[in-house]
N, C-alpha and C. Protein backbone atom coordinates (compact mmCIF):
# COMPACT_ATOMS: atom_id res chain seq x y z
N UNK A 1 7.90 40.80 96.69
CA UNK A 1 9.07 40.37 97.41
C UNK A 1 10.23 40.27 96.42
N UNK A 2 11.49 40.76 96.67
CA UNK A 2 12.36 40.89 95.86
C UNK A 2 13.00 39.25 96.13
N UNK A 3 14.00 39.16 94.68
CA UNK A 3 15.01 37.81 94.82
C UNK A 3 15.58 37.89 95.77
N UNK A 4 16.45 38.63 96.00
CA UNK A 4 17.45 38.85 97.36
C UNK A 4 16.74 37.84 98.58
N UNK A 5 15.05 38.59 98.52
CA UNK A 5 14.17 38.16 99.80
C UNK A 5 14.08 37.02 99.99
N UNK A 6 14.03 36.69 98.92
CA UNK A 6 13.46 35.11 98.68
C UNK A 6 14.93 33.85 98.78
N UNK A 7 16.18 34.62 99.38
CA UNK A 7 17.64 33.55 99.21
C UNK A 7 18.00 33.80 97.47
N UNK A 8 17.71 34.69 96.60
CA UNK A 8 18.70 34.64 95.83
C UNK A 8 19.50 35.41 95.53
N UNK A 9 20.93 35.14 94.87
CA UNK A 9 21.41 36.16 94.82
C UNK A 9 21.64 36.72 94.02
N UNK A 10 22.01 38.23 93.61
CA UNK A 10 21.96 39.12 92.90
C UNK A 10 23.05 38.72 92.28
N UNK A 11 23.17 39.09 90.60
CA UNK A 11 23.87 38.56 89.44
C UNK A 11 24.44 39.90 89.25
N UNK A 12 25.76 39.68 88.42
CA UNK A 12 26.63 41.13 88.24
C UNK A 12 25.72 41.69 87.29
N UNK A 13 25.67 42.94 86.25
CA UNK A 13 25.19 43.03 85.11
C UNK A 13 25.66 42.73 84.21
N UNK A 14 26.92 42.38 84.59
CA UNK A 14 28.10 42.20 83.41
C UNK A 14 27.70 40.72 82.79
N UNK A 15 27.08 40.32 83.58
CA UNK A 15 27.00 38.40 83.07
C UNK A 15 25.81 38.34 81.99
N UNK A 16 25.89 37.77 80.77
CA UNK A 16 25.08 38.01 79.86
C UNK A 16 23.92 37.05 80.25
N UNK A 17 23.10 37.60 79.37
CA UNK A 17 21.63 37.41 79.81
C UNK A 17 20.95 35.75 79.82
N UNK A 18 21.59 34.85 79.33
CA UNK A 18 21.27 33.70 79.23
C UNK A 18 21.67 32.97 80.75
N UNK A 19 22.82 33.55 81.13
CA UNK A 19 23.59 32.95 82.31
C UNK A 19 22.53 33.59 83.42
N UNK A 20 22.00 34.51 83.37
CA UNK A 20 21.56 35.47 84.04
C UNK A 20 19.91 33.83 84.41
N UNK A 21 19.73 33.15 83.41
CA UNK A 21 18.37 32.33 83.13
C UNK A 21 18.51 30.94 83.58
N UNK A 22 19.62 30.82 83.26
CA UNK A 22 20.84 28.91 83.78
C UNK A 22 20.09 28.62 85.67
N UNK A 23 19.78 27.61 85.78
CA UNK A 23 19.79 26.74 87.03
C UNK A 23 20.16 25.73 87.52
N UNK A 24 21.44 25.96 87.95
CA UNK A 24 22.37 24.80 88.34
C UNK A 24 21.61 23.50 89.26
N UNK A 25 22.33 22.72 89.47
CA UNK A 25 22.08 21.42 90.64
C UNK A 25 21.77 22.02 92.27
N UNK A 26 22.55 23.39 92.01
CA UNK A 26 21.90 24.14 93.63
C UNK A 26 20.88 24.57 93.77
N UNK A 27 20.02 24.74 92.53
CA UNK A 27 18.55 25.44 92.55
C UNK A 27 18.75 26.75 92.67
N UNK A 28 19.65 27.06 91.72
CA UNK A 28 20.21 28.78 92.52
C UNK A 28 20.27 29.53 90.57
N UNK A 29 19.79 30.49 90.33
CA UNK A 29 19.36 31.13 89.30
C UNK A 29 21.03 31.19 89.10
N UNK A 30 21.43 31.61 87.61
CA UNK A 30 22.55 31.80 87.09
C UNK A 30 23.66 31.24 87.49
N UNK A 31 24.05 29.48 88.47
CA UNK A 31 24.54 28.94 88.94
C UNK A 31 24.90 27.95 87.92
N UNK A 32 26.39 27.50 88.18
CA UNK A 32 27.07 26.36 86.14
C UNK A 32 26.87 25.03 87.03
N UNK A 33 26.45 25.03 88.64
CA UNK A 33 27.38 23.59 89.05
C UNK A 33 26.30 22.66 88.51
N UNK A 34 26.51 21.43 88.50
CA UNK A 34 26.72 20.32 87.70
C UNK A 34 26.91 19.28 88.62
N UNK A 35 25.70 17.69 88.04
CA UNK A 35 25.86 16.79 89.42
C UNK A 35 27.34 16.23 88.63
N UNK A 36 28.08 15.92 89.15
CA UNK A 36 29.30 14.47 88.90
C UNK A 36 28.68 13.47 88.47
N UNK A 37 30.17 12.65 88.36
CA UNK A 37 29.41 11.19 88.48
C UNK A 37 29.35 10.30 89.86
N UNK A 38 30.00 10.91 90.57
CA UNK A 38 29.48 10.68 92.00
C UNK A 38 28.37 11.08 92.94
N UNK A 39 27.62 11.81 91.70
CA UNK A 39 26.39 12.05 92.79
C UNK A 39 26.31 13.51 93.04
N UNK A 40 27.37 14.09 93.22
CA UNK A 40 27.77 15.39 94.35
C UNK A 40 27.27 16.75 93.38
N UNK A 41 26.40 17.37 93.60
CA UNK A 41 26.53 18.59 93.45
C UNK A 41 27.61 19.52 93.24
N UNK A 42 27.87 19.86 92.12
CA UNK A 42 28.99 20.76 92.14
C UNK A 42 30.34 20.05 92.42
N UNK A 43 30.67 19.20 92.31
CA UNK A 43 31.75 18.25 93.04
C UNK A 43 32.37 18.05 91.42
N UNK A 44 33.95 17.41 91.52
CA UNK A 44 34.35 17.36 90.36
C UNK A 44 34.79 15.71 90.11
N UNK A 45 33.94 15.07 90.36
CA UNK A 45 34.34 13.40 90.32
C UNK A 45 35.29 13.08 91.45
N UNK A 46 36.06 13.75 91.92
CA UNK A 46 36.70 13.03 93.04
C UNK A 46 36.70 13.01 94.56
N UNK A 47 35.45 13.24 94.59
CA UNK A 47 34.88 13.26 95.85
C UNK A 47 34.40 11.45 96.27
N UNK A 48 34.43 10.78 95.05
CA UNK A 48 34.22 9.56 95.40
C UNK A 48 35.14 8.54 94.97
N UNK A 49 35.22 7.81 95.42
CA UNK A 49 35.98 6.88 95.38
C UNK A 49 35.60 5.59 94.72
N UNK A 50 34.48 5.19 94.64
CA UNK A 50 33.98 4.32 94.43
C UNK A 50 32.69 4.17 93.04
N UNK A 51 32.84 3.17 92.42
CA UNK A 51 32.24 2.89 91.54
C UNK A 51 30.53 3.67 91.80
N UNK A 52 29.85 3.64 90.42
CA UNK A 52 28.17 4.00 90.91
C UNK A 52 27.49 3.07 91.40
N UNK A 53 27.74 1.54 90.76
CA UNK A 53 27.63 0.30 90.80
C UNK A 53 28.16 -0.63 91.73
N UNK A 54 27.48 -1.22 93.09
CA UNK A 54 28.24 -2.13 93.88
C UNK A 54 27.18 -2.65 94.08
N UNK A 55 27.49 -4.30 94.12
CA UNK A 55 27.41 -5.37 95.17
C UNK A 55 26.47 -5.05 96.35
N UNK A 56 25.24 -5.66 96.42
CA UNK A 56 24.63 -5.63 97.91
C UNK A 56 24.32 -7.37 98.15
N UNK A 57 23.68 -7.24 99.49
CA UNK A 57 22.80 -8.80 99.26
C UNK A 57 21.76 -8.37 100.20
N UNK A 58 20.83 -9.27 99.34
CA UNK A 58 19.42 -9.59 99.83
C UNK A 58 18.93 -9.26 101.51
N UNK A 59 17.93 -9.39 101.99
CA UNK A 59 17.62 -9.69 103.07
C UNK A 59 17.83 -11.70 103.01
N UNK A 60 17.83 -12.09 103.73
CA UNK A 60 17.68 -13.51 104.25
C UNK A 60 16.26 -13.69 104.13
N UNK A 61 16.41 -15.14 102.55
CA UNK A 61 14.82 -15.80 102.74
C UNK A 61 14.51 -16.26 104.01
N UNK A 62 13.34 -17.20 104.10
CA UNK A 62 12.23 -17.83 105.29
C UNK A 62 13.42 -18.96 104.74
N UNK A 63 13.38 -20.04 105.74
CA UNK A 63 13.92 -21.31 105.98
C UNK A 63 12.85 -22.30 105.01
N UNK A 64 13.61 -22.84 104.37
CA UNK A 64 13.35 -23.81 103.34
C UNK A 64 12.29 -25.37 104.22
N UNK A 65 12.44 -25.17 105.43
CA UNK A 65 11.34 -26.67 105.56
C UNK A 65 10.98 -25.78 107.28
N UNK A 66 9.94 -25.77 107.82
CA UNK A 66 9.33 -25.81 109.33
C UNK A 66 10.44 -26.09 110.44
N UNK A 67 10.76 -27.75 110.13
CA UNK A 67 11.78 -28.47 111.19
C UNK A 67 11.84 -29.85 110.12
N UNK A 68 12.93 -30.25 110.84
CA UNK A 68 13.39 -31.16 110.05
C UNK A 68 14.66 -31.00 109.23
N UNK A 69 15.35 -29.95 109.47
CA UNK A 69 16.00 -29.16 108.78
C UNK A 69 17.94 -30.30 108.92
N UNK A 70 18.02 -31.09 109.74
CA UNK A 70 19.41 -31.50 109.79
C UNK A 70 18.98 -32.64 110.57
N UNK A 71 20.24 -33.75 110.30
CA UNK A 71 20.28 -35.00 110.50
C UNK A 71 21.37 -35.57 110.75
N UNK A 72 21.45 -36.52 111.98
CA UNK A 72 22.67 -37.29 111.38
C UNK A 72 22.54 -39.06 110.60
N UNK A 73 23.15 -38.95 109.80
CA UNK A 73 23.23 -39.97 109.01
C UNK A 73 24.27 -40.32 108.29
N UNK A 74 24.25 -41.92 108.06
CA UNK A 74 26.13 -42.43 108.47
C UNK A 74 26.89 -41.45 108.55
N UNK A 75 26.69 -41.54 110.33
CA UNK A 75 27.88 -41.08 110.78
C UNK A 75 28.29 -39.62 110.31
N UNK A 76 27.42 -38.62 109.60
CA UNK A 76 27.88 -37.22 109.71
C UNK A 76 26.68 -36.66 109.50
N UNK A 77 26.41 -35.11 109.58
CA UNK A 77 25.50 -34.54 109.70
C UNK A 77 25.07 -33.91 108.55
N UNK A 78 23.80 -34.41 108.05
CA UNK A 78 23.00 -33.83 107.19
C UNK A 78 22.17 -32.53 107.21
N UNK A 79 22.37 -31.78 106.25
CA UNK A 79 21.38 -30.25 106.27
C UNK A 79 20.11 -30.93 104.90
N UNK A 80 18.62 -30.58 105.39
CA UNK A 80 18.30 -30.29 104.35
C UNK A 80 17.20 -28.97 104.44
N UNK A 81 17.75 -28.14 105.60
CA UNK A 81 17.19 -27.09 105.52
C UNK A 81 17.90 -25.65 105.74
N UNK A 82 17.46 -25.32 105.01
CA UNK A 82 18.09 -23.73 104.70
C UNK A 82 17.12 -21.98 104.02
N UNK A 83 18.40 -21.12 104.66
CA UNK A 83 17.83 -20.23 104.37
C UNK A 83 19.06 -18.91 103.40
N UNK A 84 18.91 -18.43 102.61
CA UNK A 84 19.96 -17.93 102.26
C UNK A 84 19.48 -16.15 101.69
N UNK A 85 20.49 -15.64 101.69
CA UNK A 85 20.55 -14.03 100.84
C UNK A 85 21.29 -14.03 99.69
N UNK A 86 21.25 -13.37 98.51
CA UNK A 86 21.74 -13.55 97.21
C UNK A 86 22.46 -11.90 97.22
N UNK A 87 23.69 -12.45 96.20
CA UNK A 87 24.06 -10.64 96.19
C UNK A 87 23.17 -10.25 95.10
N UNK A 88 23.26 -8.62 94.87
CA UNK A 88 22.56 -8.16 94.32
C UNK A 88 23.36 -6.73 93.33
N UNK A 89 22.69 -6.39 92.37
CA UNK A 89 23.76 -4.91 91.93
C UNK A 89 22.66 -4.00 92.15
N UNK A 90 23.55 -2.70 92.48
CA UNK A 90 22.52 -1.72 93.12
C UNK A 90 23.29 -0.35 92.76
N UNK A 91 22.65 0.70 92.08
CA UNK A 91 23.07 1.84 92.04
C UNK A 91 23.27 2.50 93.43
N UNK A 92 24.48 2.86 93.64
CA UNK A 92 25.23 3.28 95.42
C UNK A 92 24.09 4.85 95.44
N UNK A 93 23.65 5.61 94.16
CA UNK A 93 23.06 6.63 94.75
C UNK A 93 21.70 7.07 94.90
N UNK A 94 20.93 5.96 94.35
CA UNK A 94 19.46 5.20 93.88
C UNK A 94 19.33 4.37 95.08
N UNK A 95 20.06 3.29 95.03
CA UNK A 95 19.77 2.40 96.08
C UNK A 95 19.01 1.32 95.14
N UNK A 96 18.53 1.29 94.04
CA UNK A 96 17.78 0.71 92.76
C UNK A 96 18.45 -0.31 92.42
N UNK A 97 18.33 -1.31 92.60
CA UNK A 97 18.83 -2.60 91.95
C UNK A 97 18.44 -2.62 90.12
N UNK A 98 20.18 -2.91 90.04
CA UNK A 98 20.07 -3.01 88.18
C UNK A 98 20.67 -4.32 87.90
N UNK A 99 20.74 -4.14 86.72
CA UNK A 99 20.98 -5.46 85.85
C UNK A 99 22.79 -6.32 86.21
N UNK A 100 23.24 -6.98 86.74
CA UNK A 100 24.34 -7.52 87.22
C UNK A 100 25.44 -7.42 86.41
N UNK A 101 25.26 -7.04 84.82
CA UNK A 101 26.42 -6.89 84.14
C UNK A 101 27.12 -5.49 84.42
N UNK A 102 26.08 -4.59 85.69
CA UNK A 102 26.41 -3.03 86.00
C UNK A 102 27.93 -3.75 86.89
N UNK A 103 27.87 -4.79 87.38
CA UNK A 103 28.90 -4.58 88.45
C UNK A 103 29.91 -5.32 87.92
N UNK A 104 31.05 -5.37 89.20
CA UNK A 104 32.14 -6.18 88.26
C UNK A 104 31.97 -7.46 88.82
N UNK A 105 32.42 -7.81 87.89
CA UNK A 105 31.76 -9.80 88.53
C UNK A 105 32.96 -10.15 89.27
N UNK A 106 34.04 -9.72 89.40
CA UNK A 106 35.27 -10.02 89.92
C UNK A 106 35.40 -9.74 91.41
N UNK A 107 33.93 -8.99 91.92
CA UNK A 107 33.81 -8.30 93.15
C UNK A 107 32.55 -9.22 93.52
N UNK A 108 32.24 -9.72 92.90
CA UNK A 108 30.78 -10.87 92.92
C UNK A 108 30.54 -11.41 94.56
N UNK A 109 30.35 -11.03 95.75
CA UNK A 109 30.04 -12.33 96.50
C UNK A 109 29.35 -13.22 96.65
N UNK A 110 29.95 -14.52 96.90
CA UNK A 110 29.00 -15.58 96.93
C UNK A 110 27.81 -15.70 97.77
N UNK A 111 26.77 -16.38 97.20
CA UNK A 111 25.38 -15.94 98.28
C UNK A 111 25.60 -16.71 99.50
N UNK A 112 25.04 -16.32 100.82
CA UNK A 112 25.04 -16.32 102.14
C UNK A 112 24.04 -17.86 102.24
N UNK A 113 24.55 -18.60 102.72
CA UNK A 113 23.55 -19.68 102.89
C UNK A 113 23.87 -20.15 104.54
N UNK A 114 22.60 -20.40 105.53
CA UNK A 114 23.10 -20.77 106.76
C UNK A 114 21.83 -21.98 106.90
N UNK A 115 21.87 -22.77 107.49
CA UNK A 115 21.30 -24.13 108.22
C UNK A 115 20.47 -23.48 108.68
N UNK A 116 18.72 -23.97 109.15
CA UNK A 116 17.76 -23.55 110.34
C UNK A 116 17.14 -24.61 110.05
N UNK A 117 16.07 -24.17 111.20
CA UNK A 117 15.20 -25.61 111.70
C UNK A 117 15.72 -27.07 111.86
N UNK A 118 16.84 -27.30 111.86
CA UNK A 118 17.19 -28.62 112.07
C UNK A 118 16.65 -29.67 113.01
N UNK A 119 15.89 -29.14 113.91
CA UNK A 119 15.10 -29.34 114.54
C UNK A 119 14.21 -30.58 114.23
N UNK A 120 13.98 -32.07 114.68
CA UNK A 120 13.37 -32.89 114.19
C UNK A 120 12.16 -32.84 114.23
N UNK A 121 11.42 -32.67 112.95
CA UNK A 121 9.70 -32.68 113.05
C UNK A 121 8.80 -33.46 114.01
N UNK A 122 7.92 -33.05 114.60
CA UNK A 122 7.22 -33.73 115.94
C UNK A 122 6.13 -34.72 115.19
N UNK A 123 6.48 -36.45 115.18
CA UNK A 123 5.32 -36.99 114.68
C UNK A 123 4.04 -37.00 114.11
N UNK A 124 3.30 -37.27 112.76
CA UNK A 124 2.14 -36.64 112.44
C UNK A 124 1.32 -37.99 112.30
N UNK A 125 0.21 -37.98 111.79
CA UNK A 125 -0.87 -38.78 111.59
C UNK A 125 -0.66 -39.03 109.40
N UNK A 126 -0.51 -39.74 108.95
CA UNK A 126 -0.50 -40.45 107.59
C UNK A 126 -1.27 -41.12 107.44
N UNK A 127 -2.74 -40.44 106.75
CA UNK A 127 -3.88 -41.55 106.30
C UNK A 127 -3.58 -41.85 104.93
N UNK A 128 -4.58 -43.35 104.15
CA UNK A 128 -4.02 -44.19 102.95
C UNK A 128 -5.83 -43.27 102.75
N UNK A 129 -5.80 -43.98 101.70
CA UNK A 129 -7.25 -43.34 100.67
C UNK A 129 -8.42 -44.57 101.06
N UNK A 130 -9.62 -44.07 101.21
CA UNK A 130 -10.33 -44.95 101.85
C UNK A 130 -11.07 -45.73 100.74
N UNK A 131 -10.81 -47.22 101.21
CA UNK A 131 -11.04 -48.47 100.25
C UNK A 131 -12.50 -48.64 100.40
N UNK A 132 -12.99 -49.33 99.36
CA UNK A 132 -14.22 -49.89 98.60
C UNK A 132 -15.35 -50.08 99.63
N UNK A 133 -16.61 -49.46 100.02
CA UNK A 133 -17.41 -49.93 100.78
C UNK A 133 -18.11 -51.40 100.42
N UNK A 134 -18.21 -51.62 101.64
CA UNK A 134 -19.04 -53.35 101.56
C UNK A 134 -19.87 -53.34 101.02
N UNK A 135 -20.58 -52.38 100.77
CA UNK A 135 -22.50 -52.61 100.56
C UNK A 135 -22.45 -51.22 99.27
N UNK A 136 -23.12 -51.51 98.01
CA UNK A 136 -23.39 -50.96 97.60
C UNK A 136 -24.55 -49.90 97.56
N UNK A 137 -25.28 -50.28 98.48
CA UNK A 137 -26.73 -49.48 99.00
C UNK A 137 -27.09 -49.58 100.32
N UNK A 138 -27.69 -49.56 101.10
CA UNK A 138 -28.20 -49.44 102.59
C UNK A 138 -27.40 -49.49 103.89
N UNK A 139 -26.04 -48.97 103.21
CA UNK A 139 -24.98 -48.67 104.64
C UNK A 139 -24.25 -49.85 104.61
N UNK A 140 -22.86 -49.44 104.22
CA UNK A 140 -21.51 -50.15 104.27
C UNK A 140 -20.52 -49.72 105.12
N UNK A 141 -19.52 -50.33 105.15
CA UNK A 141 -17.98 -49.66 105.96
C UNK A 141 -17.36 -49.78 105.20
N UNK A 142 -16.25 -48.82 105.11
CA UNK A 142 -15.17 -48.95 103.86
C UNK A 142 -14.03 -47.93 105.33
N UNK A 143 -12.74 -48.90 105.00
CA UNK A 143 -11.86 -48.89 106.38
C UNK A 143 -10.56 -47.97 105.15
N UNK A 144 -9.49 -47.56 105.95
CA UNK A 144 -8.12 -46.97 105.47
C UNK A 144 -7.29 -47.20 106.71
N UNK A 145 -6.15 -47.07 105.65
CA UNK A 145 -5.09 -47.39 107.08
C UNK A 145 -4.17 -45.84 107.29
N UNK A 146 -3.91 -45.92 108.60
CA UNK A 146 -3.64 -44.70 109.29
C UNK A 146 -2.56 -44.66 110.18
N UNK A 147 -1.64 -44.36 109.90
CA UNK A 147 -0.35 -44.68 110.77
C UNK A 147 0.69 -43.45 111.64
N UNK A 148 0.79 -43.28 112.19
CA UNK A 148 2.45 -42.26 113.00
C UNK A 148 3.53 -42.41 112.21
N UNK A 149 3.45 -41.57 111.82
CA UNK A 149 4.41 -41.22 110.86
C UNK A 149 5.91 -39.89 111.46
N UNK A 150 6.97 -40.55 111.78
CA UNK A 150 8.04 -39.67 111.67
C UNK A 150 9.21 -39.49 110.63
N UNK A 151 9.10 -38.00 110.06
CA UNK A 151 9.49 -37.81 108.77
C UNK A 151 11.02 -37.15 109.00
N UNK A 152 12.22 -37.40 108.66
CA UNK A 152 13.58 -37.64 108.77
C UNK A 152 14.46 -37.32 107.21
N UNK A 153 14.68 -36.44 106.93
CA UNK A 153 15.52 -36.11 105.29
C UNK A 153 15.13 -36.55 104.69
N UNK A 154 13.22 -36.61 104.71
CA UNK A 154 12.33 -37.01 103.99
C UNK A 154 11.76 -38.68 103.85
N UNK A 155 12.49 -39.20 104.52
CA UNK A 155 11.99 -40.15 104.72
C UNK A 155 11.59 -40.58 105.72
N UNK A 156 10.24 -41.40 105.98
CA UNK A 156 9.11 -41.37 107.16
C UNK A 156 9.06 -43.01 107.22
N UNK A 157 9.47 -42.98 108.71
CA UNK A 157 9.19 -43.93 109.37
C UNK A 157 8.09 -43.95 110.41
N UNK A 158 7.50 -45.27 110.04
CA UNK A 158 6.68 -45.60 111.28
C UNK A 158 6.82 -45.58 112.96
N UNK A 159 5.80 -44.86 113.19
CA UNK A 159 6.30 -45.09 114.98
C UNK A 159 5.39 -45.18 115.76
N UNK A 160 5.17 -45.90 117.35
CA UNK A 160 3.93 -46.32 117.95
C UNK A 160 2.98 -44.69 117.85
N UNK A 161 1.55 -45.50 118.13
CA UNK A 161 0.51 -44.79 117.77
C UNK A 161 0.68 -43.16 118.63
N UNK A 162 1.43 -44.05 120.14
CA UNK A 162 1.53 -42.83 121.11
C UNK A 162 2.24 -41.50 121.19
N UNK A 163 3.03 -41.74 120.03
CA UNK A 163 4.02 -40.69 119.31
C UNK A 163 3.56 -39.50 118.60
N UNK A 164 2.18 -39.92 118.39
CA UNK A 164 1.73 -38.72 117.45
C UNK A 164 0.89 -38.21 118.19
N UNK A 165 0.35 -36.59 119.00
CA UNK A 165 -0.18 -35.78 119.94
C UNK A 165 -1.21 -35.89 119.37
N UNK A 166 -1.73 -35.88 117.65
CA UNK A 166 -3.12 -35.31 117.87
C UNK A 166 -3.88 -36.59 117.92
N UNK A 167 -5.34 -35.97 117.99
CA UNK A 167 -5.98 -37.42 118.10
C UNK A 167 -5.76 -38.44 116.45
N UNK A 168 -5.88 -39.35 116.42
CA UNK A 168 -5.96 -40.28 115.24
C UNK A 168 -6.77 -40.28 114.47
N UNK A 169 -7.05 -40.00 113.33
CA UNK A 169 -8.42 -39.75 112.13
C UNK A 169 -9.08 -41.09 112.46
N UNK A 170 -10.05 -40.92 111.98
CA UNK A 170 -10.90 -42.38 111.65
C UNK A 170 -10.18 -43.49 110.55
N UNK A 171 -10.71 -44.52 111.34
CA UNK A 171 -9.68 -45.59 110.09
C UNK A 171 -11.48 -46.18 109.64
N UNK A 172 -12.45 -46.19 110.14
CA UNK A 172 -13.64 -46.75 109.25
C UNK A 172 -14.67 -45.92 109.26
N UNK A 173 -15.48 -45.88 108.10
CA UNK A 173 -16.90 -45.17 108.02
C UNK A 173 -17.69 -45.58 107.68
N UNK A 174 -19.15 -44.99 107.79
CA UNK A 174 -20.34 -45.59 107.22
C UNK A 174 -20.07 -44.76 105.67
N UNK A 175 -20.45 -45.57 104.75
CA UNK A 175 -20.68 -45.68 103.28
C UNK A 175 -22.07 -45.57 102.92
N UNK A 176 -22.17 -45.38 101.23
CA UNK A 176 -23.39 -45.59 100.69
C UNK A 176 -25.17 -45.99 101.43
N UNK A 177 -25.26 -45.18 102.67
CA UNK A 177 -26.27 -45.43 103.20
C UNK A 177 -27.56 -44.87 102.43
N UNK A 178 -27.75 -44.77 101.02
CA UNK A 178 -28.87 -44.77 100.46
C UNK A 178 -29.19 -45.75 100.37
N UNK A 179 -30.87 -46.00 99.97
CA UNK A 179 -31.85 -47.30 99.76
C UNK A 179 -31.43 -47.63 99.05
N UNK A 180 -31.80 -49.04 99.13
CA UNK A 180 -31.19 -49.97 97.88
C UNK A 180 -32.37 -50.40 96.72
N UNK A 181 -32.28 -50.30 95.73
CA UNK A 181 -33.59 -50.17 95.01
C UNK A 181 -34.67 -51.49 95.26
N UNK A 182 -35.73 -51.83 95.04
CA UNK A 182 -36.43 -53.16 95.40
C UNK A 182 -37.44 -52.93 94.17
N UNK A 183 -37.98 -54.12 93.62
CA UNK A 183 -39.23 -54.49 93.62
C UNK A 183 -40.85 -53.99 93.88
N UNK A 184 -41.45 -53.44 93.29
CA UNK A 184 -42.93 -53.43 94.10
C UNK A 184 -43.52 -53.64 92.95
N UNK A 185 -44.35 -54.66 93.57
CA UNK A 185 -45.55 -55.18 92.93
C UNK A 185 -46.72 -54.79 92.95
N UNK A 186 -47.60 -54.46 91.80
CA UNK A 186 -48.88 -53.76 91.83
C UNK A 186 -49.79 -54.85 91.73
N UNK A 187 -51.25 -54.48 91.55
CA UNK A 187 -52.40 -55.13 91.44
C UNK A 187 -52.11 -55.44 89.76
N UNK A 188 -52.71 -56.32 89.45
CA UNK A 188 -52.55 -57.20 88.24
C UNK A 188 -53.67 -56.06 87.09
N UNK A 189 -53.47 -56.13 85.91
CA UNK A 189 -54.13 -54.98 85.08
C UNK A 189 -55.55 -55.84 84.48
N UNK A 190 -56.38 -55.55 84.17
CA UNK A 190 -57.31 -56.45 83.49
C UNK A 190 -56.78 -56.71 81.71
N UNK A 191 -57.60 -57.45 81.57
CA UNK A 191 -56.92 -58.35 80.10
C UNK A 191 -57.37 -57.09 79.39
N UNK A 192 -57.46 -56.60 78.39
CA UNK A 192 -57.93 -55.56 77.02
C UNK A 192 -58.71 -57.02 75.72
């Protein structure tokens, strides 16, 4: 199959033999073009306008708490939940995020931060660590305390038992129900 056949095209003879060997950015035998610095094939830099280097931002993290996220308290409204996107530097023809001194910091935007879940957390169950059983051997109770707990810009207040949906943990258990060691007495040994 000849070049021609194959999309290429035929070279003068006049063009010396090295040029005749050259493969430009078109993929085209004896072709000079040349990428820019814009990217462009054959283009002479002013096809773009714009730096190689710009400014992106992030996707948007997950929200910083479930619920619970805003409050009011004296009298104005508290955030303590959030979710935000960060800018980023990114080669415009890569798409490759590089090192931030690529861009101009003067073009910098500030990262995106918005409020979610503000939403007040739905009452939970708060057990204490379970205290000292009665009986050191043959079955004790050892009790903890267990309360409804509603949690508010981190701070948790108590609230009736009926507030909290799930059922209530145990506040007492059976303990140390192994034997307790004893005594046994054998038959007496004869004298030696």
């Amino acid at each position: 199959m000849s070049l021609e056949a194959r999309g290429f095209s035929q070279l003068p003879l006049s063009q010396p033999m090295s040029d005749k060997l050259r493969v430009g950015c078109d993929l085209r035998i004896g072709s000079n073009k040349k990428v820019d610095a814009c990217g462009v094939c054959g283009g002479d830099g002013s096809s773009c306008k714009q730096p190689l280097y710009h400014w992106d931002t992030t996707e948007m993290s997950l929200c910083s708490v479930t619920c619970g996220g805003g409050e009011f308290s004296n009298e104005k409204y508290e955030f303590s939940g959030y979710k935000m996107a960060r800018p980023t530097c990114r080669n415009r023809v890569t798409g490759i995020e590089v090192d931030e001194s690529q861009c101009s910091s003067a073009t910098r935007p500030e990262p995106a931060v918005i409020h979610c879940n503000t939403h007040q957390c739905p009452p939970k169950w708060v057990t204490d660590e379970w205290g000292i059983c009665s009986k050191t051997c043959g079955g004790g109770v050892r009790d903890r305390l267990v309360i409804c707990v509603e949690e508010s810009l981190g701070v948790k207040n108590k609230v009736a038992d009926e507030h909290c949906r799930s059922p209530k943990p145990n506040t007492q258990e059976i303990c140390n129900m192994h034997d307790c060691p004893n005594w046994v007495a054998s038959d007496w040994s004869g004298v030696s």
